[in-house]
N, C-alpha and C. Protein backbone atom coordinates (compact mmCIF):
# COMPACT_ATOMS: atom_id res chain seq x y z
N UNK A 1 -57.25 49.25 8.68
CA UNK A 1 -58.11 48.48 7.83
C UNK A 1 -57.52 47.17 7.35
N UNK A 2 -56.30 46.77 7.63
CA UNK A 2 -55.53 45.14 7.40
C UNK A 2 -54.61 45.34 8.09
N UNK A 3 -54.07 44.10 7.69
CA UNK A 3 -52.85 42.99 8.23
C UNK A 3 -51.98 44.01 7.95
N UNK A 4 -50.82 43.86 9.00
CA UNK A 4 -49.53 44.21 8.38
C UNK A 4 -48.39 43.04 8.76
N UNK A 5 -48.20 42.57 7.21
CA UNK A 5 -47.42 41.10 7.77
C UNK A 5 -45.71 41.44 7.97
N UNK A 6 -45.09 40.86 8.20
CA UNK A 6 -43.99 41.03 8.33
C UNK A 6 -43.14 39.44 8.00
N UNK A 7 -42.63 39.35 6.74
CA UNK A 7 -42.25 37.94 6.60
C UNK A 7 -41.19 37.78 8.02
N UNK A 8 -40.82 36.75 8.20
CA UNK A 8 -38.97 35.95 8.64
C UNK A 8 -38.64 35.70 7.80
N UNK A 9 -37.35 36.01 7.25
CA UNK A 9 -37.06 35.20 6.46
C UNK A 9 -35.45 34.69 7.48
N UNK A 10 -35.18 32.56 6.65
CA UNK A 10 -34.28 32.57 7.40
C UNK A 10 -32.71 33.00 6.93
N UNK A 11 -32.11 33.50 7.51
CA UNK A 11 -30.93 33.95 6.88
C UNK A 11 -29.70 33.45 6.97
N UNK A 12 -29.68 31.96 7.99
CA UNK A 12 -28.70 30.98 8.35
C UNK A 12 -27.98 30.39 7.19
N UNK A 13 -26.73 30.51 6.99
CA UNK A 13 -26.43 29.87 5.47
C UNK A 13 -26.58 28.57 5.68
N UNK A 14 -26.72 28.01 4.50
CA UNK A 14 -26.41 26.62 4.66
C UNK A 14 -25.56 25.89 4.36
N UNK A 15 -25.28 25.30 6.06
CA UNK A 15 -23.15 24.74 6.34
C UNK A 15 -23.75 22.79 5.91
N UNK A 16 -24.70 22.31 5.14
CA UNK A 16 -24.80 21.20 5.04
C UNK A 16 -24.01 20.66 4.28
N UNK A 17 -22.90 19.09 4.40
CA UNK A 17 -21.93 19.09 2.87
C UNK A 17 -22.88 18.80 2.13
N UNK A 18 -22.04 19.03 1.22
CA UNK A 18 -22.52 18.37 -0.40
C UNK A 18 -21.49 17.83 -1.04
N UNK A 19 -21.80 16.72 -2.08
CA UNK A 19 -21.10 15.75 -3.07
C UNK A 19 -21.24 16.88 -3.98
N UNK A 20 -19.96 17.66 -4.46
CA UNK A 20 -19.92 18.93 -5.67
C UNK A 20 -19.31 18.02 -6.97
N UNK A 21 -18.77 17.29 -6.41
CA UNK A 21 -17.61 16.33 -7.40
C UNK A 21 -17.53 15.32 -7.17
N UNK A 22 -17.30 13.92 -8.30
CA UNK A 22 -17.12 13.19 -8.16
C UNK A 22 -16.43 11.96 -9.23
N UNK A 23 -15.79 10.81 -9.25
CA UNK A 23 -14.97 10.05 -10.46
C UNK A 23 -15.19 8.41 -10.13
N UNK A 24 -15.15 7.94 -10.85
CA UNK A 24 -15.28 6.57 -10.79
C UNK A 24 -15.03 6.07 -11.98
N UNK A 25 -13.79 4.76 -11.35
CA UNK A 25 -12.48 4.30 -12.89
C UNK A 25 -13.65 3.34 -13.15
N UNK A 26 -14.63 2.85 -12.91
CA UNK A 26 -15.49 1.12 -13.01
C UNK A 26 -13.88 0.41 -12.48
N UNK A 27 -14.44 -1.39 -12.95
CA UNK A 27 -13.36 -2.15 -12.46
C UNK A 27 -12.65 -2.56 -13.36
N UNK A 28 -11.52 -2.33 -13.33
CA UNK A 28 -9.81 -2.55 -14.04
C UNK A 28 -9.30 -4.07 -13.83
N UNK A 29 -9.37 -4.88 -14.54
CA UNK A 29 -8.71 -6.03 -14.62
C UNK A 29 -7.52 -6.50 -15.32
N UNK A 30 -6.19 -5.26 -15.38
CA UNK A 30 -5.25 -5.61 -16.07
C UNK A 30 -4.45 -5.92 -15.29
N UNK A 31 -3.41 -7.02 -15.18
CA UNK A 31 -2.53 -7.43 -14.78
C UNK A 31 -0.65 -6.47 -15.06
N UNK A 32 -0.35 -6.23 -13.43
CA UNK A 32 0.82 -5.59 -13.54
C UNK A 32 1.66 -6.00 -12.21
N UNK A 33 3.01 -6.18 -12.90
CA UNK A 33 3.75 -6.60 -12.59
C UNK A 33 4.45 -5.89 -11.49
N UNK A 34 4.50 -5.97 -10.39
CA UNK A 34 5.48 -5.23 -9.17
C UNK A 34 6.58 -5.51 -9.01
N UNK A 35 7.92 -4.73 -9.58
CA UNK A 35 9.31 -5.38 -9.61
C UNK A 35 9.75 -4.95 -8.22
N UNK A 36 10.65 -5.46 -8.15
CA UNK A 36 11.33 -6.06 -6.21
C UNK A 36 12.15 -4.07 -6.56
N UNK A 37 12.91 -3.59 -5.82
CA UNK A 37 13.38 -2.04 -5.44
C UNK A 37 12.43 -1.41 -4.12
N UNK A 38 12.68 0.37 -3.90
CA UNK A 38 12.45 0.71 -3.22
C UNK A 38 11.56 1.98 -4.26
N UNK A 39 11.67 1.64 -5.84
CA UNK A 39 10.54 2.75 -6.42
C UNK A 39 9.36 2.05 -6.07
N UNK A 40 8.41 3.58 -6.03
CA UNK A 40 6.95 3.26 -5.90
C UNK A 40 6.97 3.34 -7.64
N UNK A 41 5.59 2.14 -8.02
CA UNK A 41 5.14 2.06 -9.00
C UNK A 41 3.59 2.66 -9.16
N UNK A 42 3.18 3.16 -9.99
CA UNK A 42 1.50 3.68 -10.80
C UNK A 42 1.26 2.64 -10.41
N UNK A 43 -0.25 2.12 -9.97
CA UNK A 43 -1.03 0.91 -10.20
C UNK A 43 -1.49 1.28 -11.92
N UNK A 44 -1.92 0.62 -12.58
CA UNK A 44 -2.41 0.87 -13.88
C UNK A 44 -3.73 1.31 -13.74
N UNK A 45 -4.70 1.93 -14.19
CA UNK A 45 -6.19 2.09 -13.61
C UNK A 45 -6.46 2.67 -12.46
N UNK A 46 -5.52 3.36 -11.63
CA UNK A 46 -6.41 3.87 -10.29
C UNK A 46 -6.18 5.47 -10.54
N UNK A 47 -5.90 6.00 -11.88
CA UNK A 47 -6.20 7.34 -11.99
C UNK A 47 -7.54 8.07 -11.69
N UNK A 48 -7.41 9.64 -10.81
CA UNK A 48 -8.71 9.64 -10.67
C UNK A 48 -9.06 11.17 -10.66
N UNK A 49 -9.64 11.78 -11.25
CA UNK A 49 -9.41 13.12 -11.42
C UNK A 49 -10.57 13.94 -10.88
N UNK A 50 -10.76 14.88 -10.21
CA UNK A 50 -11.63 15.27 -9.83
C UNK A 50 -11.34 17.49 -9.45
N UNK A 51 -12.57 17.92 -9.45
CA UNK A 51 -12.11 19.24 -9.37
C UNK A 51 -12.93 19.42 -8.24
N UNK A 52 -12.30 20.37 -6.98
CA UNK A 52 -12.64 21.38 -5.49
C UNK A 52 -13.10 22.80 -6.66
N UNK A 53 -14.97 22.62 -6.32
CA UNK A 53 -15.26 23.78 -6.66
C UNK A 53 -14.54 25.29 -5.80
N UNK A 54 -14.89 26.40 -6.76
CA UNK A 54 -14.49 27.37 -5.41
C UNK A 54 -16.12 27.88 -4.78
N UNK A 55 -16.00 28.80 -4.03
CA UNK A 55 -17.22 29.20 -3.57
C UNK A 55 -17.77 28.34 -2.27
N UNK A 56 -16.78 27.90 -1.85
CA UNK A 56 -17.03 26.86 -0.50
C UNK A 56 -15.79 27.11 0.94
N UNK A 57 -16.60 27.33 1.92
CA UNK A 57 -15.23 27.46 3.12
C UNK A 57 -14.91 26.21 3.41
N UNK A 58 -15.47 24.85 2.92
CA UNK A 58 -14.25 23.66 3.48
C UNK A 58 -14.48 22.90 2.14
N UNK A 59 -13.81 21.83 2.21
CA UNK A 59 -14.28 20.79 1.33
C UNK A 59 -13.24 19.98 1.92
N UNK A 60 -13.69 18.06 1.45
CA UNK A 60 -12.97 17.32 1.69
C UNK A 60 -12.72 16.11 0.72
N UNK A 61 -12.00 15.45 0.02
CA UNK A 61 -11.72 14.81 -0.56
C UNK A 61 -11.82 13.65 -0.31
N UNK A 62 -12.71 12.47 -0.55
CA UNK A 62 -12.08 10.98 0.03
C UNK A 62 -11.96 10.11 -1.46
N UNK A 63 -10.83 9.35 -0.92
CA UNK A 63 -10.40 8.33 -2.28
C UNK A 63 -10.80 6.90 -1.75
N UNK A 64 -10.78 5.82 -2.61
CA UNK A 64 -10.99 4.64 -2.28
C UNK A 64 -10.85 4.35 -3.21
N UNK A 65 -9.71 3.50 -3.01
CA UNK A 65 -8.89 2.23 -3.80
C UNK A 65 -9.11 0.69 -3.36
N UNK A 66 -10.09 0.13 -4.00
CA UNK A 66 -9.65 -1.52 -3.72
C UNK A 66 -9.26 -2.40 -4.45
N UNK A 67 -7.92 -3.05 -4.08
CA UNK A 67 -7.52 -3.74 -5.71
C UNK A 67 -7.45 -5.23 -5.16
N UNK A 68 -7.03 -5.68 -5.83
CA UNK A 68 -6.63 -7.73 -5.69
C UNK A 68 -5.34 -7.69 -6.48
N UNK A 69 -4.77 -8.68 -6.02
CA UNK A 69 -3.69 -9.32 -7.10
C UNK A 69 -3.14 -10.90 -6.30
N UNK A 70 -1.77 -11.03 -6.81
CA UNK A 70 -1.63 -12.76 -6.35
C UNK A 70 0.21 -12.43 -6.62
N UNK A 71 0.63 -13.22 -5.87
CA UNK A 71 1.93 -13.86 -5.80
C UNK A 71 2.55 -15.00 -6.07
N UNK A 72 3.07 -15.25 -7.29
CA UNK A 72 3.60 -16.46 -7.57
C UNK A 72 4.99 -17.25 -7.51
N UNK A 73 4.59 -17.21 -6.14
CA UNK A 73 6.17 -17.67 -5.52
C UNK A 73 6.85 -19.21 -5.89
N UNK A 74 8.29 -19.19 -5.52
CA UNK A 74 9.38 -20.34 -5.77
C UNK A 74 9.44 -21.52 -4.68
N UNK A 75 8.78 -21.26 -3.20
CA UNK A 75 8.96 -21.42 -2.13
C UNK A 75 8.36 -20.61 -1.12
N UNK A 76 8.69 -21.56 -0.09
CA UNK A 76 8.20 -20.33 1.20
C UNK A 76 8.34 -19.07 1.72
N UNK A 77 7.48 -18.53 1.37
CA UNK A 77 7.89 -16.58 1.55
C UNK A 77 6.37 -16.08 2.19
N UNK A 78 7.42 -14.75 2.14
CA UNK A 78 6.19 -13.65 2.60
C UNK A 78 6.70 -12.40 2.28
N UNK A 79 5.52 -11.29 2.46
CA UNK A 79 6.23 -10.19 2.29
C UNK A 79 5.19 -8.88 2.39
N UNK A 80 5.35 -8.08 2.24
CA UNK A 80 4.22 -7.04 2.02
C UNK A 80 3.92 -5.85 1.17
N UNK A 81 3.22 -4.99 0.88
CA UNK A 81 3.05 -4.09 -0.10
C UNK A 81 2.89 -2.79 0.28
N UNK A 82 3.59 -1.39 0.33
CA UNK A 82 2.97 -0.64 0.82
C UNK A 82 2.28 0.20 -0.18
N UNK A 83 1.56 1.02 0.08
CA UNK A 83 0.91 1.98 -0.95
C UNK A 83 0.81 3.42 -0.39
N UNK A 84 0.72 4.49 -1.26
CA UNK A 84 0.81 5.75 -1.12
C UNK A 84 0.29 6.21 -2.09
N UNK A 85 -0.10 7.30 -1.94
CA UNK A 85 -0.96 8.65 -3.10
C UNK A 85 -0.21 9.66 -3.50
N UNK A 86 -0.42 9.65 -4.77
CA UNK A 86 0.29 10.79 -5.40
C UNK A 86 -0.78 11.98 -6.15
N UNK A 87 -0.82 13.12 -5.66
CA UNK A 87 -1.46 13.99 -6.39
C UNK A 87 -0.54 14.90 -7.50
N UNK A 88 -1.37 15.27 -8.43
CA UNK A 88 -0.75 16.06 -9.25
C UNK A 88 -2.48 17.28 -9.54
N UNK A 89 -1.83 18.36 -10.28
CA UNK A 89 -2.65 19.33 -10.30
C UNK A 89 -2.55 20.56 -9.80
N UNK A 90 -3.43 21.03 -9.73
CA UNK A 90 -3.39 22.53 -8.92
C UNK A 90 -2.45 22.70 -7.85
N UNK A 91 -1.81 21.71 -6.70
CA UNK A 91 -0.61 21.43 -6.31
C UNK A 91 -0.70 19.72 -6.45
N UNK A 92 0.38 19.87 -5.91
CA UNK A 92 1.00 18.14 -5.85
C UNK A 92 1.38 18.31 -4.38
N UNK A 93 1.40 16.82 -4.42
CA UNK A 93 1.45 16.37 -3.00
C UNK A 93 2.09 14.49 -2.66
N UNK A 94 2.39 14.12 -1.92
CA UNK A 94 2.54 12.99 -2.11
C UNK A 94 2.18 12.85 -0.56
N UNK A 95 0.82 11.30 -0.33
CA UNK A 95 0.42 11.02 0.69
C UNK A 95 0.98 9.56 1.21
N UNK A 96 1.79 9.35 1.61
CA UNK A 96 3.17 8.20 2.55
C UNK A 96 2.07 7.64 2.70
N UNK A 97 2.64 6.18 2.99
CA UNK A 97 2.07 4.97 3.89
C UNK A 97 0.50 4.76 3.99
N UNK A 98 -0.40 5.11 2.79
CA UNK A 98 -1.62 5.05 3.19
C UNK A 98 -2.54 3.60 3.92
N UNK A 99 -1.90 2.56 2.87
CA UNK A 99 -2.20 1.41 3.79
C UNK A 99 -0.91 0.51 3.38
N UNK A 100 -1.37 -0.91 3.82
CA UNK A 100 -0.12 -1.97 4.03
C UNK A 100 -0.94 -3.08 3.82
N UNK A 101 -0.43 -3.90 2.78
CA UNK A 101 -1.09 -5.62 3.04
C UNK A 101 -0.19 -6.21 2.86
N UNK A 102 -0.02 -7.42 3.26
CA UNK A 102 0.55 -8.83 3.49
C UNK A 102 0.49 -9.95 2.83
N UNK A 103 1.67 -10.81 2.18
CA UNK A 103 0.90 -11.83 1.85
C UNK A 103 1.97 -13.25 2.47
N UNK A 104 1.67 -14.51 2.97
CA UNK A 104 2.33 -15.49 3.43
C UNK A 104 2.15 -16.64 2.32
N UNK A 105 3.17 -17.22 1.95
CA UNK A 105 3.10 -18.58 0.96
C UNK A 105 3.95 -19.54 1.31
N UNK A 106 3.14 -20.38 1.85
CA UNK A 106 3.60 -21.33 2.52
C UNK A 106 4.10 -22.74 1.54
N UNK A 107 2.98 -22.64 0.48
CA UNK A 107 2.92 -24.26 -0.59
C UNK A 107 3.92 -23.45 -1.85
N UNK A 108 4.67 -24.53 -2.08
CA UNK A 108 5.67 -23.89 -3.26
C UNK A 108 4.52 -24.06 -4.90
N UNK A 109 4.87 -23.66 -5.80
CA UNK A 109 4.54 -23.66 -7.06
C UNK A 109 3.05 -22.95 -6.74
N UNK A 110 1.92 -23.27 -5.50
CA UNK A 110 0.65 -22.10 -6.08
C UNK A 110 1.12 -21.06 -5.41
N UNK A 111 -0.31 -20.40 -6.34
CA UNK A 111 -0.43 -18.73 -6.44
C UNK A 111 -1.24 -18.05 -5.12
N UNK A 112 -0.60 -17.07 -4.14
CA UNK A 112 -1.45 -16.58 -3.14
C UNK A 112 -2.07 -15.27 -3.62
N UNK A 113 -2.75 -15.34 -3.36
CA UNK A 113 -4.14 -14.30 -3.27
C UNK A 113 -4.04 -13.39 -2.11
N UNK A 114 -4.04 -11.68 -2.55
CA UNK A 114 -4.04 -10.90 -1.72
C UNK A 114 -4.78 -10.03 -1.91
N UNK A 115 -5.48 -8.69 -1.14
CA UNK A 115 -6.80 -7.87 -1.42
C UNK A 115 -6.00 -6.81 -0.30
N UNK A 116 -6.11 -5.81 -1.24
CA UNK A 116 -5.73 -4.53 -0.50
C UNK A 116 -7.12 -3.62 -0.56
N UNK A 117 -7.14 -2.37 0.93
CA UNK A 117 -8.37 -1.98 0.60
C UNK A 117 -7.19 -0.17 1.03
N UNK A 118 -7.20 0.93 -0.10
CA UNK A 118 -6.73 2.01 0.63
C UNK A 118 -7.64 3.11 0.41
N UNK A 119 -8.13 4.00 1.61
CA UNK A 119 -8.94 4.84 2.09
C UNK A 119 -8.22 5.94 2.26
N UNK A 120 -8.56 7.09 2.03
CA UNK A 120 -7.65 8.31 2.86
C UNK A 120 -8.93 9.75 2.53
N UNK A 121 -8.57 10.70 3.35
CA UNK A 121 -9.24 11.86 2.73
C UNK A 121 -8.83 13.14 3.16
N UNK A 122 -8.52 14.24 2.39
CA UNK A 122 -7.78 15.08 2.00
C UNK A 122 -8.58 16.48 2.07
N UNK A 123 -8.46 17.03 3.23
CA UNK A 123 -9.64 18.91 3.90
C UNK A 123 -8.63 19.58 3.44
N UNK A 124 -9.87 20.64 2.66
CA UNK A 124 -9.50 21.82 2.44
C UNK A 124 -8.84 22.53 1.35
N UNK A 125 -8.27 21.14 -0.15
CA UNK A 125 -7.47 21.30 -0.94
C UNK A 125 -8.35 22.78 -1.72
N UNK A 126 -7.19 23.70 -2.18
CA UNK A 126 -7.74 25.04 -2.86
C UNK A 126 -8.59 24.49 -4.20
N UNK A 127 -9.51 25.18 -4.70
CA UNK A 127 -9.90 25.16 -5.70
C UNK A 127 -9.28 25.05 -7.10
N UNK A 128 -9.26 23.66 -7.24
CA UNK A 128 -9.12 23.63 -8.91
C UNK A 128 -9.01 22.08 -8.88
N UNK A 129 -8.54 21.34 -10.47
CA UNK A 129 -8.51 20.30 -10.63
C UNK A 129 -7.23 19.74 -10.33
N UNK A 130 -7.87 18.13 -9.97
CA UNK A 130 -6.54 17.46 -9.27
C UNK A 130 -6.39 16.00 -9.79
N UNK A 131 -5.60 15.10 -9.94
CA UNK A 131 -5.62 13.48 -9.84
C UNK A 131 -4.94 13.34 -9.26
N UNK A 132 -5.46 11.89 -8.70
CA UNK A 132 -4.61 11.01 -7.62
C UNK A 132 -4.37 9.69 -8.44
N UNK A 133 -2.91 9.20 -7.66
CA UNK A 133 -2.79 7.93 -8.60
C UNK A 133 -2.42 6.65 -6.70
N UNK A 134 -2.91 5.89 -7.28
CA UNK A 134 -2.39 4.68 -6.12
C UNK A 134 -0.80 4.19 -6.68
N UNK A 135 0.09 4.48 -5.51
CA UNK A 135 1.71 3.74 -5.95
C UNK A 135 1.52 2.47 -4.74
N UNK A 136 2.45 1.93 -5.41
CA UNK A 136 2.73 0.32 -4.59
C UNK A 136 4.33 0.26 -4.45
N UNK A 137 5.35 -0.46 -3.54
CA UNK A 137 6.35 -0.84 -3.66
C UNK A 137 5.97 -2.11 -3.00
N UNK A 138 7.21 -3.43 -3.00
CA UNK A 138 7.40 -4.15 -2.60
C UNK A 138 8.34 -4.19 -1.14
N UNK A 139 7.83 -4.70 -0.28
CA UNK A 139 8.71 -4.58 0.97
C UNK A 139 8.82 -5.59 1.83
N UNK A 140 9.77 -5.92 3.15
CA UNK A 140 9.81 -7.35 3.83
C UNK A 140 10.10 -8.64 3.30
N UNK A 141 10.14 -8.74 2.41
CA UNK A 141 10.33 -9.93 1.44
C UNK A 141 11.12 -11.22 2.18
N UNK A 142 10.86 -11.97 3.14
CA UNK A 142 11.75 -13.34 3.29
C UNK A 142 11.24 -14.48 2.97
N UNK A 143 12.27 -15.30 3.14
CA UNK A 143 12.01 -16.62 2.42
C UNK A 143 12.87 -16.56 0.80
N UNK A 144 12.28 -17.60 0.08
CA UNK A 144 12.28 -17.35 -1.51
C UNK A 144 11.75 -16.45 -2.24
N UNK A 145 12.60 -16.10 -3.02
CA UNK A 145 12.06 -14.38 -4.02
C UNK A 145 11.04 -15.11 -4.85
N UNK A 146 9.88 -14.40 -4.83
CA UNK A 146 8.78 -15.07 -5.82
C UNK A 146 8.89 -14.72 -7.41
N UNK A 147 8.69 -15.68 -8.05
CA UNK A 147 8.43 -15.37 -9.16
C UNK A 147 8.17 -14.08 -9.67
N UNK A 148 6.96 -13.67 -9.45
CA UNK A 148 6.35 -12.18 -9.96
C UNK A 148 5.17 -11.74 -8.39
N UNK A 149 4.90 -10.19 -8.64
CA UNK A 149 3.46 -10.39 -7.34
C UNK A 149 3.48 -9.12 -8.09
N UNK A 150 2.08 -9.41 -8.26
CA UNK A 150 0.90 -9.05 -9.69
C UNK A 150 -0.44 -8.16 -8.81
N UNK A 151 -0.14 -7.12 -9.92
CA UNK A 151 -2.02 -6.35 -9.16
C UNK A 151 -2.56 -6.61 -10.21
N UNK A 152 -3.90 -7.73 -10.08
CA UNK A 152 -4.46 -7.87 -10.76
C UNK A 152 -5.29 -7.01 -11.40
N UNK A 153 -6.17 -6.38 -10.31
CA UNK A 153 -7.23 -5.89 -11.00
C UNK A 153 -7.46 -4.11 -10.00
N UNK A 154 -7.94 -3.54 -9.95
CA UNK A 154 -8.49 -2.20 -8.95
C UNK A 154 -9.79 -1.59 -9.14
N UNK A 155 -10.01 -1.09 -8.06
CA UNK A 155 -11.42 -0.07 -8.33
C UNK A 155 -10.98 0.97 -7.54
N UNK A 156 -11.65 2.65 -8.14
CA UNK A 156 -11.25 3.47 -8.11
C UNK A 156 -12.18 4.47 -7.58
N UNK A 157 -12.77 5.03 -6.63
CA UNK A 157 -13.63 6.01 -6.55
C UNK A 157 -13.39 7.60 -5.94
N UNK A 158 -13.26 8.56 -6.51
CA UNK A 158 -13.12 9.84 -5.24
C UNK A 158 -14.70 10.45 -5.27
N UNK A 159 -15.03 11.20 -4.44
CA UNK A 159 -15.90 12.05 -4.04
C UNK A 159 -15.35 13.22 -3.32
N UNK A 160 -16.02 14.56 -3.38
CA UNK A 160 -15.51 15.97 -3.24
C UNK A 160 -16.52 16.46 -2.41
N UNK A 161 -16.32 16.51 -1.18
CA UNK A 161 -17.80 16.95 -0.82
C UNK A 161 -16.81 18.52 -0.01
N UNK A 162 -18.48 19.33 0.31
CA UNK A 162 -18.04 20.96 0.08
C UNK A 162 -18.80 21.56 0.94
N UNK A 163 -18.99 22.84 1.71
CA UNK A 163 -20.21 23.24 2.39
C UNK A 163 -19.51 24.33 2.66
N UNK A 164 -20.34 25.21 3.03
CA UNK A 164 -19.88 26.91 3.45
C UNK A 164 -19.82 26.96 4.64
């Protein structure tokens, strides 16, 4: 005398990522000073804290750092900057050589202008909360020792994305 329905239902989990987490410093315009050695220094402002929910079989981390600064050299030089990531948190970690910029100053007394851009991203960290900080050293340096070489300013973003 009727229907006999029989739903589907679908039972495929869903492996789509997702943005679970996320931080953003806005833009930092304090001026800091990079002294000549082989310590890495904090940038000031590129702290960035973010938490790996649990309840997920992957997740991946990406950071993005873009800063500016300037060199105010004595003479003709050059030289370069490297940068690296430092995590602290649920573990620590330290990520080498993430990027490298350059700067050449050819005219004595002005100021050169340099723009670093550093990217990286980090599968699979365990569940819990973490920050990352951007370090800088000074490196290559010939010619005349400059005056000062300054990070002017940075921007800071991570995102946490996650999926089963």
């Amino acid at each position: 005398n009727g229907w006999d329905l029989d739903l589907a239902v679908n039972t495929i989990p869903d492996t789509s990522w997702k943005i679970t987490n996320n931080a953003f410093n806005g833009t930092l315009n304090t001026p800091q000073d990079i002294p000549t050695g082989t310590t890495y220094q904090v940038i000031t402002g590129s702290s960035l804290t973010v938490t790996v929910p649990p309840g997920y079989n992957q997740s991946i981390v990406t950071l993005n750092f873009d800063g500016w600064g300037d060199v105010d050299q004595t003479g003709v030089s050059m030289g370069s900057l490297r940068f690296q990531i430092a995590q602290t948190g649920t573990s620590a970690a330290t990520y080498t050589s993430t990027t490298v910029t350059s700067w050449a100053a050819t005219n004595t007394g002005a100021r050169t202008r340099y723009t670093f851009p550093a990217a990286y991203s980090i599968s699979n960290l365990a569940p819990g909360t973490y920050t990352f900080n951007l370090l800088v050293v000074r490196e290559g340096e010939l010619g005349a020792v400059p005056n000062a070489v300054n990070v002017w300013g940075i921007q800071s973003t991570a995102k946490v994305y996650s999926r089963n």
